[in-house]
C-alpha atoms as a PDB file:
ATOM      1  CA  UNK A   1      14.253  10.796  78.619  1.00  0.00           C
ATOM      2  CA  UNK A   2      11.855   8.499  78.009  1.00  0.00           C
ATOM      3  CA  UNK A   3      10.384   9.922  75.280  1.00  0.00           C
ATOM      4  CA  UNK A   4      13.830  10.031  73.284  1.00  0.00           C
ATOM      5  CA  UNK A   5      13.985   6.238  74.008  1.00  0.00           C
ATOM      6  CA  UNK A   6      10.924   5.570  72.704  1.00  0.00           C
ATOM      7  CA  UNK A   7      11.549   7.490  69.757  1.00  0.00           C
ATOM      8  CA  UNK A   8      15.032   6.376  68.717  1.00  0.00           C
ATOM      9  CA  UNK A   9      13.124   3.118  69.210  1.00  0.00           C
ATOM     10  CA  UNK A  10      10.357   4.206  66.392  1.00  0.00           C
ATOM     11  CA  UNK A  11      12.747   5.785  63.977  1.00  0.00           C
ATOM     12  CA  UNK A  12      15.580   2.211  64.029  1.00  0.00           C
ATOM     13  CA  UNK A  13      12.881  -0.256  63.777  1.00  0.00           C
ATOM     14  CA  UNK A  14      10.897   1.979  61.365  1.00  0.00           C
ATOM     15  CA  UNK A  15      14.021   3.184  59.561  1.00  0.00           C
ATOM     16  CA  UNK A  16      14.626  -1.129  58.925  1.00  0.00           C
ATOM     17  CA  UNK A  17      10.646  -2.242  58.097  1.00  0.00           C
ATOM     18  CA  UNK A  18      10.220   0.660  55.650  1.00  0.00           C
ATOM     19  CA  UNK A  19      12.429  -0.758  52.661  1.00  0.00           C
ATOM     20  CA  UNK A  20      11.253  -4.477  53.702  1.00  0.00           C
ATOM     21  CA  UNK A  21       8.004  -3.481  53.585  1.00  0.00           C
ATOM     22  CA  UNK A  22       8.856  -1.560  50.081  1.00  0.00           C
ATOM     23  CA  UNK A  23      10.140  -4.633  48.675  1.00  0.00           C
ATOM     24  CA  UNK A  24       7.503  -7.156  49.932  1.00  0.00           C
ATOM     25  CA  UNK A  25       4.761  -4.670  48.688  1.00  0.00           C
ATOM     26  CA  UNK A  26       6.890  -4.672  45.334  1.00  0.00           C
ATOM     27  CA  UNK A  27       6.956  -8.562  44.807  1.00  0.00           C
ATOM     28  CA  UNK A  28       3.413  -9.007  45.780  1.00  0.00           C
ATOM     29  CA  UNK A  29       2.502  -6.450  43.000  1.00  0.00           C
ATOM     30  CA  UNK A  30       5.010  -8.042  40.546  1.00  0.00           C
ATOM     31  CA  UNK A  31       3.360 -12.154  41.106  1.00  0.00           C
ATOM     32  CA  UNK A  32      -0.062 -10.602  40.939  1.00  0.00           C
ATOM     33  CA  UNK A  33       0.637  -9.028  37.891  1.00  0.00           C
ATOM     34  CA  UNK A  34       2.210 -12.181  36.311  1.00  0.00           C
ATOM     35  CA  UNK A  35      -1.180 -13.985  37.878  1.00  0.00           C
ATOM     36  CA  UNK A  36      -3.381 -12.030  35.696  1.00  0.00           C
ATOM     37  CA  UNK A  37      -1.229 -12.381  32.441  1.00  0.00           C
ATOM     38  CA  UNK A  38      -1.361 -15.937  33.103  1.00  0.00           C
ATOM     39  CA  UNK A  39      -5.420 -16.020  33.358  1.00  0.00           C
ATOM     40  CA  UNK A  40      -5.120 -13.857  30.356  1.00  0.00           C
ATOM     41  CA  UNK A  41      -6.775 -15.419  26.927  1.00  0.00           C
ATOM     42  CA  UNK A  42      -3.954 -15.644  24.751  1.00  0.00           C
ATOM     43  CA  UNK A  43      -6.204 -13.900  21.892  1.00  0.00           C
ATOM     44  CA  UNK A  44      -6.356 -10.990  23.867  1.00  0.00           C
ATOM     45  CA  UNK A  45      -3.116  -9.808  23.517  1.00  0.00           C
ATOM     46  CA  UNK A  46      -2.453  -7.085  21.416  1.00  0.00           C
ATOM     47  CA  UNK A  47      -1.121  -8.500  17.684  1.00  0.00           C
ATOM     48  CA  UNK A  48       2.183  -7.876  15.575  1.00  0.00           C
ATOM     49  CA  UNK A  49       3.550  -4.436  16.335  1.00  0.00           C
ATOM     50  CA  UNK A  50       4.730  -4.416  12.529  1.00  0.00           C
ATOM     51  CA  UNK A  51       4.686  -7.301   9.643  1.00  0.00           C
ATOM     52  CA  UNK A  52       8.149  -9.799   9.606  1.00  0.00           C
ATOM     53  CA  UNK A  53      10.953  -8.433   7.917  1.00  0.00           C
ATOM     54  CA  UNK A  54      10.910  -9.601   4.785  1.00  0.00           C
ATOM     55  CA  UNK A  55      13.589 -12.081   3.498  1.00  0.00           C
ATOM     56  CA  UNK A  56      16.106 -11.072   0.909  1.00  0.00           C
ATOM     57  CA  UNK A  57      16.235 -13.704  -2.053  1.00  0.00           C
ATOM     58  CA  UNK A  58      20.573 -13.857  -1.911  1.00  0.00           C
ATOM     59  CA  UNK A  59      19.933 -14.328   1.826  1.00  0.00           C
ATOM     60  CA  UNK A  60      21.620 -10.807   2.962  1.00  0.00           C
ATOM     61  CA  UNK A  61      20.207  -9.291   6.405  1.00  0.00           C
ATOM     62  CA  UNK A  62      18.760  -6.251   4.946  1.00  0.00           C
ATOM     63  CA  UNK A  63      17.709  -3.448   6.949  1.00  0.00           C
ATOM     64  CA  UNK A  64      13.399  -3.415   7.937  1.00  0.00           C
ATOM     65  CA  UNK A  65      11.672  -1.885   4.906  1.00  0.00           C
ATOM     66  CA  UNK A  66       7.505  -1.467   6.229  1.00  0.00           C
ATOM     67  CA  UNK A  67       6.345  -1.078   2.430  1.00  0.00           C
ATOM     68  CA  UNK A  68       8.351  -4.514   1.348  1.00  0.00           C
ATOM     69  CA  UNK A  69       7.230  -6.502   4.701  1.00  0.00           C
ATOM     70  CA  UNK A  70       3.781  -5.688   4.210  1.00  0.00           C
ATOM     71  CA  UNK A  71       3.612  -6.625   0.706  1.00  0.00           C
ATOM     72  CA  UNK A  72       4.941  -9.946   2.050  1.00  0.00           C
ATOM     73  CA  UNK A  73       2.177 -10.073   4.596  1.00  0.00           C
ATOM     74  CA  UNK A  74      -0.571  -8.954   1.050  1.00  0.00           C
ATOM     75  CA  UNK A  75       1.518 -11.474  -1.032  1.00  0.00           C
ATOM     76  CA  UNK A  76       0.581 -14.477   1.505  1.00  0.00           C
ATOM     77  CA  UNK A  77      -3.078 -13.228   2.152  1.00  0.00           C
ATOM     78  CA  UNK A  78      -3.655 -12.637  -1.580  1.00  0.00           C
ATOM     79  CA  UNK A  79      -6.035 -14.451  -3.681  1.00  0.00           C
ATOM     80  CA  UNK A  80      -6.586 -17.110  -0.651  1.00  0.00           C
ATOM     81  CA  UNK A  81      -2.645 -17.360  -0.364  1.00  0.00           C
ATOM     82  CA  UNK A  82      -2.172 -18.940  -3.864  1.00  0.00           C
ATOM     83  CA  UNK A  83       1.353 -17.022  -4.136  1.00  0.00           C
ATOM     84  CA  UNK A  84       2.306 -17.212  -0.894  1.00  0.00           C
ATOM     85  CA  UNK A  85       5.325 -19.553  -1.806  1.00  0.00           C
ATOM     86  CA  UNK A  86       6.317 -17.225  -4.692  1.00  0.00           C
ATOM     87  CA  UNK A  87       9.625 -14.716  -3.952  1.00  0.00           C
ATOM     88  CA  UNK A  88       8.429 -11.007  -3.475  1.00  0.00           C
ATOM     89  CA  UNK A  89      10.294  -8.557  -5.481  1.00  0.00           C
ATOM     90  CA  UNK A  90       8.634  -5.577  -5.271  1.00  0.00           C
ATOM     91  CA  UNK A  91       5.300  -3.768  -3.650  1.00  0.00           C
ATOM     92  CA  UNK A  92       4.647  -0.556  -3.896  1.00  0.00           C
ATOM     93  CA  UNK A  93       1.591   1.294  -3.355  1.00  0.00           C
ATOM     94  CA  UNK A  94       0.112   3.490  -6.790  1.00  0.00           C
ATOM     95  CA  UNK A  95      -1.733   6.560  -6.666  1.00  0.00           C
ATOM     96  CA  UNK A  96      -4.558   6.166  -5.390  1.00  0.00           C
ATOM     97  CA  UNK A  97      -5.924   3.139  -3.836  1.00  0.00           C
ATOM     98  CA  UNK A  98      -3.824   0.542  -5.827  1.00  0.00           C
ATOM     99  CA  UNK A  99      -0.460  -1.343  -5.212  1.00  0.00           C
ATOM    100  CA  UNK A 100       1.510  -3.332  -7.569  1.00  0.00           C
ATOM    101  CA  UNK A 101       3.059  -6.433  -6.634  1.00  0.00           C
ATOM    102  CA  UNK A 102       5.920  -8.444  -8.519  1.00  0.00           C
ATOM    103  CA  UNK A 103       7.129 -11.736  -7.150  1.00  0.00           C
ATOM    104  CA  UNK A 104       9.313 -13.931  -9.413  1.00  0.00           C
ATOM    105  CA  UNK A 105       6.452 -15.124 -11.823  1.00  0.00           C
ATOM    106  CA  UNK A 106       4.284 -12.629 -11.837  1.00  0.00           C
ATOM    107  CA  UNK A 107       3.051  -9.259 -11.793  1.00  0.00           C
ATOM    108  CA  UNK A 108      -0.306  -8.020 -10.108  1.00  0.00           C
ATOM    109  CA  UNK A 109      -1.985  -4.882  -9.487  1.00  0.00           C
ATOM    110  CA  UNK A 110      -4.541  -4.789  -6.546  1.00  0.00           C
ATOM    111  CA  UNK A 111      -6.780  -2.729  -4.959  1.00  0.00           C
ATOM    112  CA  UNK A 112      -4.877  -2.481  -1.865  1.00  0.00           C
ATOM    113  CA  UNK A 113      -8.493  -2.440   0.756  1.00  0.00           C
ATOM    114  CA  UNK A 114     -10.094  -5.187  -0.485  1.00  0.00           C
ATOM    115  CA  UNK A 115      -7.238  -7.147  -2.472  1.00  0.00           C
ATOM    116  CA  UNK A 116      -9.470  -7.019  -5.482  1.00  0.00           C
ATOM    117  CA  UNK A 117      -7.026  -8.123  -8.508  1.00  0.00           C
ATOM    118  CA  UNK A 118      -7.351  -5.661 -11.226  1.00  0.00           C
ATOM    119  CA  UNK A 119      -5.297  -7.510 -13.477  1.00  0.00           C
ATOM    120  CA  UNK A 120      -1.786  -9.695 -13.665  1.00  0.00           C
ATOM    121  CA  UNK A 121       0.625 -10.739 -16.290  1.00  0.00           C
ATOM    122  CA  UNK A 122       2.857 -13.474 -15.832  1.00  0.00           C
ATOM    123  CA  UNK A 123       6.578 -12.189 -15.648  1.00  0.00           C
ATOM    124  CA  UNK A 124       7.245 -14.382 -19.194  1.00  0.00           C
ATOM    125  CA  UNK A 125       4.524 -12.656 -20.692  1.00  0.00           C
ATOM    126  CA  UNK A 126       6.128  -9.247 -20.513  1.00  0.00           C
ATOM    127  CA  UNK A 127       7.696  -8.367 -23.951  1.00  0.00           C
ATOM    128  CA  UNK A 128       9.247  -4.633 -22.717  1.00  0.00           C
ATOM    129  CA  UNK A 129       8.403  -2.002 -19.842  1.00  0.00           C
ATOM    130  CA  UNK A 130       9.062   1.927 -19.772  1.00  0.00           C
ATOM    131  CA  UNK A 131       8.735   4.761 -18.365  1.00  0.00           C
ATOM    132  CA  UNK A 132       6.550   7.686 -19.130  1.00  0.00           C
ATOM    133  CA  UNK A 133       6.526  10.827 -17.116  1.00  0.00           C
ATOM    134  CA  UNK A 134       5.052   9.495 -14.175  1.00  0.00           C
ATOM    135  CA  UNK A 135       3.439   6.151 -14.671  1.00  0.00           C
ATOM    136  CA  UNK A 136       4.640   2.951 -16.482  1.00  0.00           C
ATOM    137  CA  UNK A 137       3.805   1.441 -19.762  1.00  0.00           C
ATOM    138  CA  UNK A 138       4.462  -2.592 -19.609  1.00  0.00           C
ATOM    139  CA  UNK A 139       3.642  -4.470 -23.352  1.00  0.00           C
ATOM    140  CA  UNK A 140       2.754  -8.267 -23.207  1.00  0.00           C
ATOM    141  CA  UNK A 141       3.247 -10.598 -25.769  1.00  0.00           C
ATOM    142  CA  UNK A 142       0.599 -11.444 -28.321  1.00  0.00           C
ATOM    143  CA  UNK A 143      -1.535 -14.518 -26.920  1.00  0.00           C
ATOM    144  CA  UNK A 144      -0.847 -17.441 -28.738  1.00  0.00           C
ATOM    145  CA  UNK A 145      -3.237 -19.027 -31.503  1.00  0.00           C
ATOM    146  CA  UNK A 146      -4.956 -21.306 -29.116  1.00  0.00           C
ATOM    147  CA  UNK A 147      -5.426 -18.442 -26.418  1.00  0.00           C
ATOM    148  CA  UNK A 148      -6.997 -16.303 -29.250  1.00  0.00           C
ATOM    149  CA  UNK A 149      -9.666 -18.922 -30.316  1.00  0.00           C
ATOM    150  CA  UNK A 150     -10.155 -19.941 -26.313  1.00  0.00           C
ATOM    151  CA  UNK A 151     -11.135 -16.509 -25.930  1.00  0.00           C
ATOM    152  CA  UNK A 152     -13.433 -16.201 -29.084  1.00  0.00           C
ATOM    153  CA  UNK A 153     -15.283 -18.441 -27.942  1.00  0.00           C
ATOM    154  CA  UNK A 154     -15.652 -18.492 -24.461  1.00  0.00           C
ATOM    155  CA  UNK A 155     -15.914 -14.405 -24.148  1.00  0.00           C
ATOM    156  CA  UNK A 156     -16.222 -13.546 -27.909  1.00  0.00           C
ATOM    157  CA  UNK A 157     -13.161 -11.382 -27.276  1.00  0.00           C
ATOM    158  CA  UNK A 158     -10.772 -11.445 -30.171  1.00  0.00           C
ATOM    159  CA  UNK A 159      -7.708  -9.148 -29.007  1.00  0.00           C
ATOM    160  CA  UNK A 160      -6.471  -9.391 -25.422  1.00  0.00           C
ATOM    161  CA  UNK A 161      -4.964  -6.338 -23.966  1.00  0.00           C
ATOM    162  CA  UNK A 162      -0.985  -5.998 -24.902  1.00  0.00           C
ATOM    163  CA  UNK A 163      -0.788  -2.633 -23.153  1.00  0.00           C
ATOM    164  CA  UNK A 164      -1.312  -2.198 -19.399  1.00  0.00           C
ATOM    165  CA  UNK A 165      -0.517   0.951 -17.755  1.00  0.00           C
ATOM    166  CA  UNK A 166       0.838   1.942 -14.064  1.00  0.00           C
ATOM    167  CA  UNK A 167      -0.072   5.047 -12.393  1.00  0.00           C
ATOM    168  CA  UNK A 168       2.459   6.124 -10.292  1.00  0.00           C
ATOM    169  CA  UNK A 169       3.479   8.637  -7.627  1.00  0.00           C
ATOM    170  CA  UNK A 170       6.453  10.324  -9.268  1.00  0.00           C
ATOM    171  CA  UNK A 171       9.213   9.556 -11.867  1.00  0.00           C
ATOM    172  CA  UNK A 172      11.082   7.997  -9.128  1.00  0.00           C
ATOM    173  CA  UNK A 173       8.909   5.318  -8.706  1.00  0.00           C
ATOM    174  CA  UNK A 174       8.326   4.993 -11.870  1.00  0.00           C
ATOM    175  CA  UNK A 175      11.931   3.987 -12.680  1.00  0.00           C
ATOM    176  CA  UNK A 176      12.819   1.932  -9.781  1.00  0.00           C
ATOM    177  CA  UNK A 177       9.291  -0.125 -10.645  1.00  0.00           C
ATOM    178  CA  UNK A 178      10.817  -0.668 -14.707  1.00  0.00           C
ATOM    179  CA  UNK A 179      14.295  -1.727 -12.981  1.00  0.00           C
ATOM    180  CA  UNK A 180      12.617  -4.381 -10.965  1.00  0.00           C
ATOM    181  CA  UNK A 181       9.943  -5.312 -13.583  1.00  0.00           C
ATOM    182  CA  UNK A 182      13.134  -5.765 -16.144  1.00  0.00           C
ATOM    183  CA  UNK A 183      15.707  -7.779 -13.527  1.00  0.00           C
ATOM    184  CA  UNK A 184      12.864  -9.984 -12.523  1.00  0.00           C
ATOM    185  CA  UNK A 185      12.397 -10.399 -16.861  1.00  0.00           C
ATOM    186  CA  UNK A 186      15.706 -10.958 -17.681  1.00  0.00           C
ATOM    187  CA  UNK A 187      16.475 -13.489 -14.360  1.00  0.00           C
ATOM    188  CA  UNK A 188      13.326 -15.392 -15.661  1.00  0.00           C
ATOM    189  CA  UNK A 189      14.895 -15.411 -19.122  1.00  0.00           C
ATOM    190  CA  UNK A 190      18.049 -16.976 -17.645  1.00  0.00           C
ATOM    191  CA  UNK A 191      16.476 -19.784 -15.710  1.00  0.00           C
END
């Protein structure tokens, strides 16, 4: 008999410190957890899961697009940020290792590694844009008088380039590149 005593004893006052004991153990864990975040160097946390949506111009909530939001993130690392207050319209990577980039004065292709500029055009600059099979064909204006005899004598160069090329992944791309190219032309016209 005594035996059952004593172990009815064990089992209620077991049965009640088990889950105490469960939920001390778990709050100790939790503040020493919280302790070491707090000792933490703030620069040791892991960075951006993904690059900030990118904002829409009319001020719509559109859904996340990765290609557009890191062409936002380029845009403001670009040639030491220069265009970071210019609107992105379009990025979108080439074949290969380039990317074109169009913000609302300008157009730039890059070598998407390094963010070496191959060329730009300013948007105003561009007199028409196509496509052809695959890639696009964009046509500047002629430079003006004073451009040409800059350039003949700083460079010797006589004719700039009025024909600039874009090699792209598929006809696709290729179109919805000459829609944006010509919206962002004819809302720069407008202004």
């Amino acid at each position: 008999m005594g035996g059952l005593l004593s172990g009815l004893g064990k089992g209620f006052i077991g049965g009640m410190l088990k889950p105490t004991a469960g939920v001390l153990e778990f709050a100790s864990r939790s503040t020493q957890g919280l302790a070491s975040m707090a000792m933490k160097d703030p620069s040791e946390y892991g960075g951006r899961a993904r690059p900030p949506r990118a904002p829409s111009r009319d001020g719509v909530l559109r859904c996340y697009d990765l290609e557009t939001s890191a062409g936002l993130d380029i845009l403001k690392r670009f040639d030491g940020g220069k265009y970071s207050k210019e609107h992105l319209v379009l990025y979108c990577r080439l074949q290969g290792t380039d990317a074109v980039m169009l913000t609302d004065k300008r157009l730039v292709v890059m070598e998407v590694c390094t963010l070496e500029k191959r060329w730009k055009v300013d948007v105003s600059d561009i007199s028409s844009v196509k496509t052809t099979g695959s890639g696009v064909i964009i046509h500047t204006r002629p430079p003006s008088m004073q451009d040409i005899k800059f350039f003949k004598e700083a460079l010797g160069v006589t004719n700039s380039a009025r024909e600039r090329q874009l090699n792209c992944g598929d006809l696709e791309q290729a179109e919805y590149i000459v829609s944006s190219i010509t919206a962002c032309c004819m809302a720069g016209a407008a202004q």
